[in-house]
Protein backbone atom coordinates (compact mmCIF):
# COMPACT_ATOMS: atom_id res chain seq x y z
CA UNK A 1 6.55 227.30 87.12
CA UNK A 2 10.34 227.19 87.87
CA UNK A 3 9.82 226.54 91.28
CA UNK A 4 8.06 223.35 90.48
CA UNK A 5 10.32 222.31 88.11
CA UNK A 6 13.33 222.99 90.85
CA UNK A 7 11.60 220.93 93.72
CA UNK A 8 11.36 218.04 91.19
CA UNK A 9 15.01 218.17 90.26
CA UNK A 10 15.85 218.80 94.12
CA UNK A 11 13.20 215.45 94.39
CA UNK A 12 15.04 213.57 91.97
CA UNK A 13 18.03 214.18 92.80
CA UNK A 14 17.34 213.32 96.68
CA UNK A 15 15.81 210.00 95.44
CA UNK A 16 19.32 209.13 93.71
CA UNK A 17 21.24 210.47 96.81
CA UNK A 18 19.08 208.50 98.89
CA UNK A 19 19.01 205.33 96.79
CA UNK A 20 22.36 205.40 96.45
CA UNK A 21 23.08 205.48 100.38
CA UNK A 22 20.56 203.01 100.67
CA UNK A 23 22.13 200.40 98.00
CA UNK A 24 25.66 201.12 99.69
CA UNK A 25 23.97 199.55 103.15
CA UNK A 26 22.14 196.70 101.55
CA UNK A 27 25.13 196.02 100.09
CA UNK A 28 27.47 195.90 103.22
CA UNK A 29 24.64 194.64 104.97
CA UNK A 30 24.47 190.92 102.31
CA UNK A 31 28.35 191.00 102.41
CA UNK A 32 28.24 191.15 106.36
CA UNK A 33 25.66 187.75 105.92
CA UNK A 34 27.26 186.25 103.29
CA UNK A 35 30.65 185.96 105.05
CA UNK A 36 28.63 184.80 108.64
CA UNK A 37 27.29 182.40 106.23
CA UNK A 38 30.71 181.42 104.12
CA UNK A 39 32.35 181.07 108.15
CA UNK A 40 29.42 178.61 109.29
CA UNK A 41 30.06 176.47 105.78
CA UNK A 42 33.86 176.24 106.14
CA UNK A 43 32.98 174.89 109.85
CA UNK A 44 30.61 172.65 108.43
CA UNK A 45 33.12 171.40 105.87
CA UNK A 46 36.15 171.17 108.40
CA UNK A 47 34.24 169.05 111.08
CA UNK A 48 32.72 166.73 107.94
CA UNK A 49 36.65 166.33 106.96
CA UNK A 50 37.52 165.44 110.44
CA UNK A 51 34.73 162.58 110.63
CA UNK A 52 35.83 161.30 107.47
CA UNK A 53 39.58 161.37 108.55
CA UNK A 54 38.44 159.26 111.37
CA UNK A 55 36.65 157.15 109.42
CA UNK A 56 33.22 158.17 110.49
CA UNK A 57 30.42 158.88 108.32
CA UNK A 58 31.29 159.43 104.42
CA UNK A 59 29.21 162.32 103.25
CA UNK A 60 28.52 165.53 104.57
């Protein structure tokens, strides 16, 4: 009986570890993406200033 009840704490308690690792790389993993995709929108924004400072097209 207590050896059940061990391996389910020692199973719960890997799930946490394990879900806890695993949140820590999704994590990095969308900040990674979200700063690719924060770099291709200032680029986006800076060429769509330069158009309009040369009087090109008005909206971006």
């Amino acid at each position: 009986m207590f050896g059940i009840e061990i391996s389910a704490a020692s199973f719960l308690a890997g799930l946490a570890v394990g879900g806890f690792f695993a949140g820590v790389v999704i994590f990095v993993y969308f900040l990674c993406a979200y700063r690719e995709l924060d770099a291709a929108y200032q680029a986006q924004i800076l060429e769509w200033l330069q158009r309009r400072d040369a009087g090109g097209n008005k909206t971006p």
